[in-house]
Protein backbone atom coordinates (compact mmCIF):
# COMPACT_ATOMS: atom_id res chain seq x y z
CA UNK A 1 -7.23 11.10 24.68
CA UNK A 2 -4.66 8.25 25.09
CA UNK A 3 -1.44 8.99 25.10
CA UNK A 4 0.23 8.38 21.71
CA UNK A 5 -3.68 7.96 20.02
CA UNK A 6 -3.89 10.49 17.39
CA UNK A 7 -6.24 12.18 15.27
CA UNK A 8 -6.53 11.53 11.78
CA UNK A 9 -4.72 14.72 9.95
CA UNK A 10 -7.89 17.42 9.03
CA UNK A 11 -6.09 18.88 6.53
CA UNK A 12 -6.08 15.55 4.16
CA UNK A 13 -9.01 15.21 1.83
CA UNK A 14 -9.43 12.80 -0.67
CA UNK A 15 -9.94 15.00 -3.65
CA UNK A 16 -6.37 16.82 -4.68
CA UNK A 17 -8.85 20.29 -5.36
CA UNK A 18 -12.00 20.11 -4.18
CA UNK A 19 -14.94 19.96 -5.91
CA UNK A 20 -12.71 18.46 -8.98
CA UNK A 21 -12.92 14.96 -9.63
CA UNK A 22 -9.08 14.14 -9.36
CA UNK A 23 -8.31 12.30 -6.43
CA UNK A 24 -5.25 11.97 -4.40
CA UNK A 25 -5.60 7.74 -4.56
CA UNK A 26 -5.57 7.85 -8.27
CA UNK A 27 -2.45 10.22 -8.47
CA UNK A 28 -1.66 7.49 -6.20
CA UNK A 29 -1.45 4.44 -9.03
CA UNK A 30 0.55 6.85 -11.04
CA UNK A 31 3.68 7.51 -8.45
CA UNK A 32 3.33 3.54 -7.92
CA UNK A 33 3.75 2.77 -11.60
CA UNK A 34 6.14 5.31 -11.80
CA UNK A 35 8.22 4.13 -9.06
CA UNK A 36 8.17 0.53 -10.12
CA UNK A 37 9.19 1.82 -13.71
CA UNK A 38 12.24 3.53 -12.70
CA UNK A 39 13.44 0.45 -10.73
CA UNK A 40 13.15 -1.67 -13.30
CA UNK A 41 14.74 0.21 -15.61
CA UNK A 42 18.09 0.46 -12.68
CA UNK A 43 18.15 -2.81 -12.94
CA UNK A 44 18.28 -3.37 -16.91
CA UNK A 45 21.29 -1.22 -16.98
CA UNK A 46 22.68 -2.96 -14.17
CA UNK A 47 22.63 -5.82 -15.92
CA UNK A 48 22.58 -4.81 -19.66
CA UNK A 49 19.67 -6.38 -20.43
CA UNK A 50 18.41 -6.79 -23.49
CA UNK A 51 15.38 -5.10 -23.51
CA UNK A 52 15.05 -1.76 -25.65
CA UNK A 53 13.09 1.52 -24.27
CA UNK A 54 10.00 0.48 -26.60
CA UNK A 55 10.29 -3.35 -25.23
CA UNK A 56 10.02 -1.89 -21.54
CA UNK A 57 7.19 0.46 -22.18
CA UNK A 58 5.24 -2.09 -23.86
CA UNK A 59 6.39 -4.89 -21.15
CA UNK A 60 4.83 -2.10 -18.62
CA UNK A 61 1.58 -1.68 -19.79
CA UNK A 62 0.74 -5.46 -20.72
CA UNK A 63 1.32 -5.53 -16.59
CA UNK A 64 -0.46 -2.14 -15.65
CA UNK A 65 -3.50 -2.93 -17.85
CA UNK A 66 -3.52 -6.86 -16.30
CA UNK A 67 -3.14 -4.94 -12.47
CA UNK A 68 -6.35 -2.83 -13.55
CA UNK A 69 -8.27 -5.77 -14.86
CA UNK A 70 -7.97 -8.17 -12.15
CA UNK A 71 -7.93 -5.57 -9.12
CA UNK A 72 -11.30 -4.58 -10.53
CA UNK A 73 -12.58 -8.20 -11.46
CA UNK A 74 -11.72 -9.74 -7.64
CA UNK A 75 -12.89 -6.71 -6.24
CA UNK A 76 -16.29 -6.70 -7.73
CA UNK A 77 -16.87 -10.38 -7.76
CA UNK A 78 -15.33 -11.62 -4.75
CA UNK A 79 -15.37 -8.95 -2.43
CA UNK A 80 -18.85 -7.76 -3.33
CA UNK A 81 -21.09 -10.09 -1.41
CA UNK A 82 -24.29 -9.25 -3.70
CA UNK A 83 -25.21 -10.25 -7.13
CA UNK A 84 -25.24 -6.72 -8.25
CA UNK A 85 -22.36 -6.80 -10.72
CA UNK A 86 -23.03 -10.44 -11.33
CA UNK A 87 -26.45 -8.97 -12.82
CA UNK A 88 -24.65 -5.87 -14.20
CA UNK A 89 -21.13 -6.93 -15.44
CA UNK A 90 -20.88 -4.04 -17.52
CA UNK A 91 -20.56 -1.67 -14.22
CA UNK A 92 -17.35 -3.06 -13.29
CA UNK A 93 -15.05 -1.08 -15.07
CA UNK A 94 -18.00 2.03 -15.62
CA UNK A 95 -16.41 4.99 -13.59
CA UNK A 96 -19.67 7.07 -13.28
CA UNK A 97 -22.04 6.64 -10.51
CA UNK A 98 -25.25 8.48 -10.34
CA UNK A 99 -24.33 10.71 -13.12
CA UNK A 100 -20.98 11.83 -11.23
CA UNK A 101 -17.32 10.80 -11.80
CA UNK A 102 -16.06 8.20 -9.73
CA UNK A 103 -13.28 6.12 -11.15
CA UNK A 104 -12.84 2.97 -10.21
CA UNK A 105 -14.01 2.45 -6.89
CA UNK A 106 -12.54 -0.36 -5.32
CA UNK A 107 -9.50 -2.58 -6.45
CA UNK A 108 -8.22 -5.96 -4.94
CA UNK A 109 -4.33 -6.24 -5.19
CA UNK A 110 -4.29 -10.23 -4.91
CA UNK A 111 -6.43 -9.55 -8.34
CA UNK A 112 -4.35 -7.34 -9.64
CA UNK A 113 -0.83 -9.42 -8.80
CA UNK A 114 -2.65 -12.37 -10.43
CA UNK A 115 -3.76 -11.20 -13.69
CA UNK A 116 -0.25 -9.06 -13.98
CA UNK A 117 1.48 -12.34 -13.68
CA UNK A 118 -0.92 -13.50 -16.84
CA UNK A 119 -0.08 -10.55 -18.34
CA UNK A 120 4.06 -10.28 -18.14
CA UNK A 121 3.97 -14.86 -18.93
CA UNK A 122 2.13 -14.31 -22.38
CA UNK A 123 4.48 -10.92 -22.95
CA UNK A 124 7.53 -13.22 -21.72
CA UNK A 125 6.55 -16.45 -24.39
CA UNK A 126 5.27 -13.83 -27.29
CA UNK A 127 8.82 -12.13 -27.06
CA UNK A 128 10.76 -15.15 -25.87
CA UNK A 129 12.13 -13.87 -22.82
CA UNK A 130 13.02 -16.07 -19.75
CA UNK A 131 9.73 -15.04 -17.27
CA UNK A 132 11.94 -15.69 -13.97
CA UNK A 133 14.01 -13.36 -15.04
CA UNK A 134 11.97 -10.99 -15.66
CA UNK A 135 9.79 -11.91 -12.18
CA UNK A 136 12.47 -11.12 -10.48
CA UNK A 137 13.42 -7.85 -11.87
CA UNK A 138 9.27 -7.08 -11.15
CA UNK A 139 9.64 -8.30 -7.76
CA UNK A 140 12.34 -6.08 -6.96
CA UNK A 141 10.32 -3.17 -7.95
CA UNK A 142 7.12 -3.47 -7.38
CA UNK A 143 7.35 -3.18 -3.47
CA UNK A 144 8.12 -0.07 -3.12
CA UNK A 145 5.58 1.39 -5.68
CA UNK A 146 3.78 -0.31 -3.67
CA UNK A 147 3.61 1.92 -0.87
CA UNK A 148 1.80 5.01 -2.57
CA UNK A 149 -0.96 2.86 -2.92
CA UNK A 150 -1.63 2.02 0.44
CA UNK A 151 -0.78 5.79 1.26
CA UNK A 152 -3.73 6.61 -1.27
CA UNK A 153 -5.60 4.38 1.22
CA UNK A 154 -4.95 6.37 4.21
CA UNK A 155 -5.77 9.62 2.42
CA UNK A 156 -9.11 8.37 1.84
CA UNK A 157 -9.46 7.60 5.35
CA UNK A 158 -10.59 3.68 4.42
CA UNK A 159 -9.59 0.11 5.26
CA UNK A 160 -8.81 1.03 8.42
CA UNK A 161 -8.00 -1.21 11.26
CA UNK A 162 -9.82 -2.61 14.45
CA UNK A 163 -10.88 -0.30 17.37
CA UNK A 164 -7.56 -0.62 19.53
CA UNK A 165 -7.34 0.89 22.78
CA UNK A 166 -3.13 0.75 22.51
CA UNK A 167 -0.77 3.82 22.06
CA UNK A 168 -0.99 3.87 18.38
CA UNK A 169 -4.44 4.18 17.96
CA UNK A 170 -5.78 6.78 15.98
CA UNK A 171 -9.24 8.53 14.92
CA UNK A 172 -10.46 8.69 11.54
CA UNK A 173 -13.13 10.90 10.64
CA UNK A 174 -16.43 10.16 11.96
CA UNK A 175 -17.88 10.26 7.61
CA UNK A 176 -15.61 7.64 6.85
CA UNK A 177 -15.35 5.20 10.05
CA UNK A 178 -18.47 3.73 12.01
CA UNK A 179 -19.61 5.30 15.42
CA UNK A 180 -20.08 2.66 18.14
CA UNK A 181 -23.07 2.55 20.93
CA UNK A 182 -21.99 2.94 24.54
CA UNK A 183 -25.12 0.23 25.16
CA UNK A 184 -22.59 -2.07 24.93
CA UNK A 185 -19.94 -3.00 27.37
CA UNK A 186 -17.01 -3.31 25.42
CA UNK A 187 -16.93 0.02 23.38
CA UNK A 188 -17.56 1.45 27.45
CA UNK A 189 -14.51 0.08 28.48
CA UNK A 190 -12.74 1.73 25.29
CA UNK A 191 -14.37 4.91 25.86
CA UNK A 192 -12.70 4.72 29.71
CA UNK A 193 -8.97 3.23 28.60
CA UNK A 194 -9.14 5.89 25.48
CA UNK A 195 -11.01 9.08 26.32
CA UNK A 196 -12.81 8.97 24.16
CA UNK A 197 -15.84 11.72 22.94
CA UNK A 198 -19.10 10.54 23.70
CA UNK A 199 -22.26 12.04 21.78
CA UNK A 200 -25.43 11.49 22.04
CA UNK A 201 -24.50 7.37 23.49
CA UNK A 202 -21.81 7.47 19.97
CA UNK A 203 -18.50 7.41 20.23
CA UNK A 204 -15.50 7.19 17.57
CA UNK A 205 -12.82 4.70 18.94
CA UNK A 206 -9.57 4.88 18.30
CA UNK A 207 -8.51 2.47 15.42
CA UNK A 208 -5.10 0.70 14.46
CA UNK A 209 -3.97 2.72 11.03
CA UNK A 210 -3.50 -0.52 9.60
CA UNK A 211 -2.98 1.16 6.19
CA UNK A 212 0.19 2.80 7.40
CA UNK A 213 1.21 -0.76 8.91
CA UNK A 214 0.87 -2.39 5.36
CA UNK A 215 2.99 0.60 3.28
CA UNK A 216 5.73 -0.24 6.05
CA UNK A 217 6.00 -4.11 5.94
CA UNK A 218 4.31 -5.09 2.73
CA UNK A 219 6.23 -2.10 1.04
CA UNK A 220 9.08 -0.49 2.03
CA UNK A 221 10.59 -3.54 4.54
CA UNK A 222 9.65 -6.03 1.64
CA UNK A 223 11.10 -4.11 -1.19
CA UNK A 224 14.21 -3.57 0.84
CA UNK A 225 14.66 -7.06 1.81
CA UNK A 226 14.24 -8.13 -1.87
CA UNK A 227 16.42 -4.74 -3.44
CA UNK A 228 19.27 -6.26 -1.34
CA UNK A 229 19.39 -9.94 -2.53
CA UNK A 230 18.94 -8.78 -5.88
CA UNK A 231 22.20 -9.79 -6.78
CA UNK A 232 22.97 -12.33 -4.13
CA UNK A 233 20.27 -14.18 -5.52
CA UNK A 234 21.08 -18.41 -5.02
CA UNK A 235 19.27 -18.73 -8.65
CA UNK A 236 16.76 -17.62 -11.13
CA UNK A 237 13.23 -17.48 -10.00
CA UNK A 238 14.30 -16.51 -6.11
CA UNK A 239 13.28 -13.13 -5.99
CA UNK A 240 9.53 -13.70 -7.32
CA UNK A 241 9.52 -16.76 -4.90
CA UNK A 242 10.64 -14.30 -2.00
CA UNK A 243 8.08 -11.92 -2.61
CA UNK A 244 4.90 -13.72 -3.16
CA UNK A 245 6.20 -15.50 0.55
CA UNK A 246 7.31 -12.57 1.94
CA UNK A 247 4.12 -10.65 1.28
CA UNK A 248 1.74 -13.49 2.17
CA UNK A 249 3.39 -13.68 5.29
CA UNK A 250 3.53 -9.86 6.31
CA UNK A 251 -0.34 -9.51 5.73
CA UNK A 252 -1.36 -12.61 6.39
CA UNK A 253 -0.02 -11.25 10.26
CA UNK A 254 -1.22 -7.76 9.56
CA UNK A 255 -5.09 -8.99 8.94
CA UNK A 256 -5.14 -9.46 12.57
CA UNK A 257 -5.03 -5.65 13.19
CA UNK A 258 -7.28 -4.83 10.17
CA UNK A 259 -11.54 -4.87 10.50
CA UNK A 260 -12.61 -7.12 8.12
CA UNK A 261 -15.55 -6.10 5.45
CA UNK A 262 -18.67 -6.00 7.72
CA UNK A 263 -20.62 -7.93 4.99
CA UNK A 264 -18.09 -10.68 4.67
CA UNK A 265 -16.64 -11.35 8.25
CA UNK A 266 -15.04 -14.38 8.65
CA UNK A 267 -14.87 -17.18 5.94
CA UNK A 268 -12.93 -19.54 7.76
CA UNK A 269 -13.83 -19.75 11.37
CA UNK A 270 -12.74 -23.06 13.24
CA UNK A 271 -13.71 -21.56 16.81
CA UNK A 272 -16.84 -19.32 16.77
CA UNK A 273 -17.26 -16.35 18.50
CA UNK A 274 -19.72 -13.61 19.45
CA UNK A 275 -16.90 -10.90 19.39
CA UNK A 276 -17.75 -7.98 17.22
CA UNK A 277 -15.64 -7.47 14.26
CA UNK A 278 -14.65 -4.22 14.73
CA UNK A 279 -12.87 -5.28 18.29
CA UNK A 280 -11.23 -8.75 18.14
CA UNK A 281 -9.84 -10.69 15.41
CA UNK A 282 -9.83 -14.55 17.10
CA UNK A 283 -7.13 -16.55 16.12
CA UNK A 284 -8.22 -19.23 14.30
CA UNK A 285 -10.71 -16.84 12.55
CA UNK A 286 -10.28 -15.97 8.90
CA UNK A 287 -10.57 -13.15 6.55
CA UNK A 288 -10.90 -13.25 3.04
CA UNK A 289 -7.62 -11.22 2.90
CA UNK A 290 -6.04 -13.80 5.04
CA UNK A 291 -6.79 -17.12 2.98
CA UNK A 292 -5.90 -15.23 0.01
CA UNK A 293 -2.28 -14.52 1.56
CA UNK A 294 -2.21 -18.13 2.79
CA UNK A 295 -2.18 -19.05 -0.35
CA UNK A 296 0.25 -16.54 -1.60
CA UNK A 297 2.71 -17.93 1.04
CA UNK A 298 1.65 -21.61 -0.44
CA UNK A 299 2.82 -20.53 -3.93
CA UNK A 300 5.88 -18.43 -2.88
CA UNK A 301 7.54 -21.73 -0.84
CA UNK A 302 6.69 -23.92 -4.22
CA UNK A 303 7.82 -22.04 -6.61
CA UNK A 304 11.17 -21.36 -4.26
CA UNK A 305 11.62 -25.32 -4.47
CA UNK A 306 10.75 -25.35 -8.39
CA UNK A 307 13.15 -22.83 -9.51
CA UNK A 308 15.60 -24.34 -7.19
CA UNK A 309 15.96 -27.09 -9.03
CA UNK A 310 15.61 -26.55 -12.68
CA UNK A 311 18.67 -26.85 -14.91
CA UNK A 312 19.19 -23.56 -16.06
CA UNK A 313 19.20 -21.93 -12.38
CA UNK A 314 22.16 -19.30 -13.68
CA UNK A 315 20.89 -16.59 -10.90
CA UNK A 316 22.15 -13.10 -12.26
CA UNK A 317 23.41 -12.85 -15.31
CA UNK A 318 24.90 -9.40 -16.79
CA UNK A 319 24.78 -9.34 -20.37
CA UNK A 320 28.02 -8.21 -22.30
CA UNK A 321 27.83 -6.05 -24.93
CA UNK A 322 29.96 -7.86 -27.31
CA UNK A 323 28.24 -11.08 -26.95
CA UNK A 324 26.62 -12.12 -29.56
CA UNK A 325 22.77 -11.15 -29.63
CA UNK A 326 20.52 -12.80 -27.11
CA UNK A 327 17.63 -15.26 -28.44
CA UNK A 328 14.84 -11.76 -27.78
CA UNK A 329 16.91 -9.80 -29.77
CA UNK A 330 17.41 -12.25 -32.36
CA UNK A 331 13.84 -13.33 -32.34
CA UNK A 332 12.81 -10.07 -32.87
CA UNK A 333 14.90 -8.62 -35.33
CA UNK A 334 14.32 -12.45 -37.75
CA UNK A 335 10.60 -11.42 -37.00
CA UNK A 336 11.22 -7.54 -38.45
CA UNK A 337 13.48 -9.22 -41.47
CA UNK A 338 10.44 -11.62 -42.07
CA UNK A 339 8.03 -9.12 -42.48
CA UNK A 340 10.35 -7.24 -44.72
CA UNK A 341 10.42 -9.85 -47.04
CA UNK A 342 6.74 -10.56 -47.66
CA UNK A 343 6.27 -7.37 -48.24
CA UNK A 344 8.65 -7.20 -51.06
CA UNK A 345 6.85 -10.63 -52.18
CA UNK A 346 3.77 -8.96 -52.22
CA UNK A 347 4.99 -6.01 -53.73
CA UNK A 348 6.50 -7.85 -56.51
């Protein structure tokens, strides 16, 4: 075996008991949510904001049930190259397959980032709070929550990178990865830089842990990047701007390392090439992943300039307690008094 290629941990199994339908990736979603929750909530008392315990809770699941319905939605439609949920839409977000629980199997985050951002603007406008501010306080949590969910993706031993013949390879079990022919010359001249195992003319090639790559950058380097200009922030709006950049640009780099879906390949490919997937990732070749992160980066520079240069650009404001109420507040305490009073109308 190469020096520094490992194998993939036995010991780790998807399910947390097996032979019980509760698996490690959903426990997964909780620590995320979790995470992000707590970090939000540090930075409310950082900066007094006015948001009660009930306000935050509800705030919170507007965004965790838009995460669920778009990561399932682009997963199913866009990612899933047949008509089969186009011709059975009410299988998307049915967790049983073939009479056994599933969950949810398969999630897209660009989905999921885009219909949370739906999610927290119509929360923002129905409770009249400024939505860059709150963006930014979701930006500077979500990161790091961020991270158990690509863990949950290395647990199950999926989206996995290409076949690398590097020190950091490393070999995922042959039930979850795809055995390669030693008919053809290139997975030969893996098998003799690697070491590789060969069986019967298979072998299982060493293969970047790209999962572990994206929980680094895309989590813990990004959320500790945007933790720290939290409140160095040159105005309001920054810190969503950073991250939808920051993250385009970290996965947009680490698609290059990652197989792409076998049924999709390439959707942008401005040099062809007879490479196999699962080997070389061309330059000017394109994943799904990768256009979607292009324009992530797209949206992250344009909304830096926006916010930039609005008017009310204040960028952290901490909220004293003896001010007088803040429009939310007010808004929704003249929204409690106005229900009090039809009431007593009607009960009159």
């Amino acid at each position: 075996m190469h020096l520094l290629s490992v194998n993939f941990p036995s010991w780790l199994k998807p399910e947390i008991i097996p032979g019980l339908p509760f698996r490690w990736y959903g426990l997964m979603y909780i620590f995320a949510f979790a995470t992000a929750f707590l970090l939000y909530r540090v930075q409310l008392k950082e900066r007094r904001f006015p948001m009660t315990e009930d306000g935050l809770y509800s705030m919170f699941s507007w965004g965790i049930l838009g995460i669920i319905l778009g990561a399932r939605l682009f997963s199913t439609l866009i990612y899933e190259t047949s008509d089969y949920y186009i011709l059975h839409p009410w299988l998307i977000f049915w967790p049983f397959q073939n009479g056994q629980f599933t969950g949810l199997m398969g999630m897209s985050y660009h989905g999921g980032a885009l219909f949370c951002c739906l999610a927290v603007i119509i929360y923002t406008k129905v409770k009249h709070y400024s939505f860059r501010e709150i963006s930014d306080m979701f930006a500077a949590s979500v990161p790091l929550g961020y991270t158990f969910g690509r863990l949950g993706n290395f647990i199950n031993a999926e989206l996995y990178g290409r076949v690398t013949t590097g020190p950091l390879g490393m070999v995922f079990p042959e039930e979850t990865t795809r055995l390669f022919s030693t008919n053809e010359m290139w997975v030969r001249e893996a098998v003799e830089k690697t070491g590789a195992v060969v069986r019967g003319g298979l072998v299982n090639l060493p293969r970047h842990p790209s999962q572990l790559y994206e929980m680094l950058f895309e989590g813990i380097i990004l959320w500790a990047i945007i933790w720290f200009f939290r409140n160095r922030k040159p105005f309001k709006g920054f810190l969503m701007g950073l991250y939808f950049f920051g993250y385009g640009l970290f996965r947009f780099f680490i698609e290059y390392f990652r197989e792409p879906d076998a049924d999709l390949g390439y959707r942008i490919e401005f040099v062809k090439t007879s490479l196999p997937l699962a080997y070389a990732h061309p330059p000017f070749s394109f994943s799904t992943g990768q256009i979607l992160c292009f324009l992530m980066i797209v949206f992250g520079i344009v909304w830096l300039l926006v916010c930039s240069r609005l008017s009310d650009r204040e960028p952290v404001r901490v909220y004293d307690v003896n001010e007088t109420e803040p429009e939310p507040v007010k808004a929704e305490k003249a929204g409690g008094r106005n229900r009090r009073r039809r009431l007593r109308r009607k009960l009159r």
